[in-house]
Protein backbone atom coordinates (compact mmCIF):
# COMPACT_ATOMS: atom_id res chain seq x y z
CA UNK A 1 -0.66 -8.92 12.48
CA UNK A 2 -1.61 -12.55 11.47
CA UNK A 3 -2.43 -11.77 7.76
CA UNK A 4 0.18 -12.84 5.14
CA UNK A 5 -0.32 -11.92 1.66
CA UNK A 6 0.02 -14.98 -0.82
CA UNK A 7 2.12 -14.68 -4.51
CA UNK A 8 3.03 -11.35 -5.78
CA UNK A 9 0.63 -9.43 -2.70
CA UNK A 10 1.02 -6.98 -1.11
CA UNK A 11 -0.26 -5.28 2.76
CA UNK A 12 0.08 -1.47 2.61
CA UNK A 13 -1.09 1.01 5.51
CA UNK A 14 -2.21 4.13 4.06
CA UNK A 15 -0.38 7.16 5.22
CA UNK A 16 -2.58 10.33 6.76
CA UNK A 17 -3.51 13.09 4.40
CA UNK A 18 -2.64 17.01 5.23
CA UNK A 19 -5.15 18.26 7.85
CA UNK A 20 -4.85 21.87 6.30
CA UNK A 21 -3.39 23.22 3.30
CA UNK A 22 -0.01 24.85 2.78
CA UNK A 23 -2.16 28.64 2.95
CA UNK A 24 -3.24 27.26 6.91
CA UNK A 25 -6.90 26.36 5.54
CA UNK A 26 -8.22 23.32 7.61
CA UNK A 27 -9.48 20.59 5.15
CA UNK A 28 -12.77 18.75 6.43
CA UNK A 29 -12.75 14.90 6.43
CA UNK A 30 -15.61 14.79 3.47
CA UNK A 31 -13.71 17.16 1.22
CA UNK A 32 -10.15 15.09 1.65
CA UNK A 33 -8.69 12.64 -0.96
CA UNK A 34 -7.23 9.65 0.26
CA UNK A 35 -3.89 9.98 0.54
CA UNK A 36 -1.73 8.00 -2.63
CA UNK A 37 0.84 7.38 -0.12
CA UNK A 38 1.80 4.71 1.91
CA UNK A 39 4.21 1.72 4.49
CA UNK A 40 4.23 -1.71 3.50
CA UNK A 41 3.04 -3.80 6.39
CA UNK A 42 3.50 -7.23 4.59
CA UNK A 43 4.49 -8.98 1.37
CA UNK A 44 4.04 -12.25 -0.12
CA UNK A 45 6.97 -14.84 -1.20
CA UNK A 46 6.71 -13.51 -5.15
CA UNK A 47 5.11 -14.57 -8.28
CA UNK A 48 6.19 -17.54 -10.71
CA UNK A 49 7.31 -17.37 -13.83
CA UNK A 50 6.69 -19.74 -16.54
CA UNK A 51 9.56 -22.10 -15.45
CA UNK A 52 7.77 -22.30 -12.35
CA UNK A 53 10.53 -20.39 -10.87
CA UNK A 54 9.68 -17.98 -7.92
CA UNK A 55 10.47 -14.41 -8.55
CA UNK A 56 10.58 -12.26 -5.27
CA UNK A 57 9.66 -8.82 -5.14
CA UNK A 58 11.03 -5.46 -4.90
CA UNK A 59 9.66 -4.14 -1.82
CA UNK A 60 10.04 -5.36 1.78
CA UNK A 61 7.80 -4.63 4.78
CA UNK A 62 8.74 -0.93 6.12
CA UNK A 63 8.79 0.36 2.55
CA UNK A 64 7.23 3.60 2.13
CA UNK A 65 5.52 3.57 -1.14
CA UNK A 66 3.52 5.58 -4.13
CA UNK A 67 0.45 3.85 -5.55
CA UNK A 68 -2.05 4.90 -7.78
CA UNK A 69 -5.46 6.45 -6.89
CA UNK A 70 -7.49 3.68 -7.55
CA UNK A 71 -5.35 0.65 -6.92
CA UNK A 72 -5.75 -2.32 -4.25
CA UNK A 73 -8.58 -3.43 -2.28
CA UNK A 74 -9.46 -2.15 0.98
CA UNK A 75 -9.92 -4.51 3.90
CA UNK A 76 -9.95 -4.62 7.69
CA UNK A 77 -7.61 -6.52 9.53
CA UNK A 78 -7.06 -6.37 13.58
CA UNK A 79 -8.85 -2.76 13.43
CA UNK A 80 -6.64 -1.43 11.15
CA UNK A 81 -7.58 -0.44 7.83
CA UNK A 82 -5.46 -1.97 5.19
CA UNK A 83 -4.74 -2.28 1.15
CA UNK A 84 -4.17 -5.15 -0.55
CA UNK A 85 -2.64 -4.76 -4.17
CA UNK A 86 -0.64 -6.78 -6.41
CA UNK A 87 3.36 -5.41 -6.57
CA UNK A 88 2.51 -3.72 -9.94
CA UNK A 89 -0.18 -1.40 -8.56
CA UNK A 90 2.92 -0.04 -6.84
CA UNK A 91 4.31 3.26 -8.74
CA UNK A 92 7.39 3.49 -6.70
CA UNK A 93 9.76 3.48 -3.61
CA UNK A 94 9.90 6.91 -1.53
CA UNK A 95 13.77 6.89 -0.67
């Protein structure tokens, strides 16, 4: 991918949603919710703090991630459908 995010940015691929649900009930693509889940593809160099001072951030590409439901901006880069957010839309870190 030639897209790198600038300051405290950052690239996430959203995971797939469940096709059915745990009761084997096939969910239609117009009655799914996007999925709240997903990898980091990229992430900028960090944000500066008032000494000018560059903080980096906590996540790294390969990260698989929690954001929240409205958060980041959707874009398309090289086909592939892609968030943008800032490192605090970020909720957490899936271990």
């Amino acid at each position: 991918m030639a897209f790198r995010p600038l300051h405290d940015r950052v690239v996430v691929k959203r995971l797939e949603g469940e096709e059915k649900t745990k009761g084997g009930i096939i969910i239609p693509d117009t009655a799914k919710e996007k999925p709240q889940e997903g990898e980091v593809v990229a992430v900028g160099p960090g944000a500066r703090d008032e000494s000018g001072k560059l903080a980096p951030l906590d996540v790294k590409a390969g990260d698989r991630v929690l954001f929240g439901k409205w958060s980041g901006t959707e874009v398309k880069v090289d086909g592939q459908d892609l968030l943008i957010m800032k490192e605090s839309d970020i909720l957490g870190v899936i271990a």
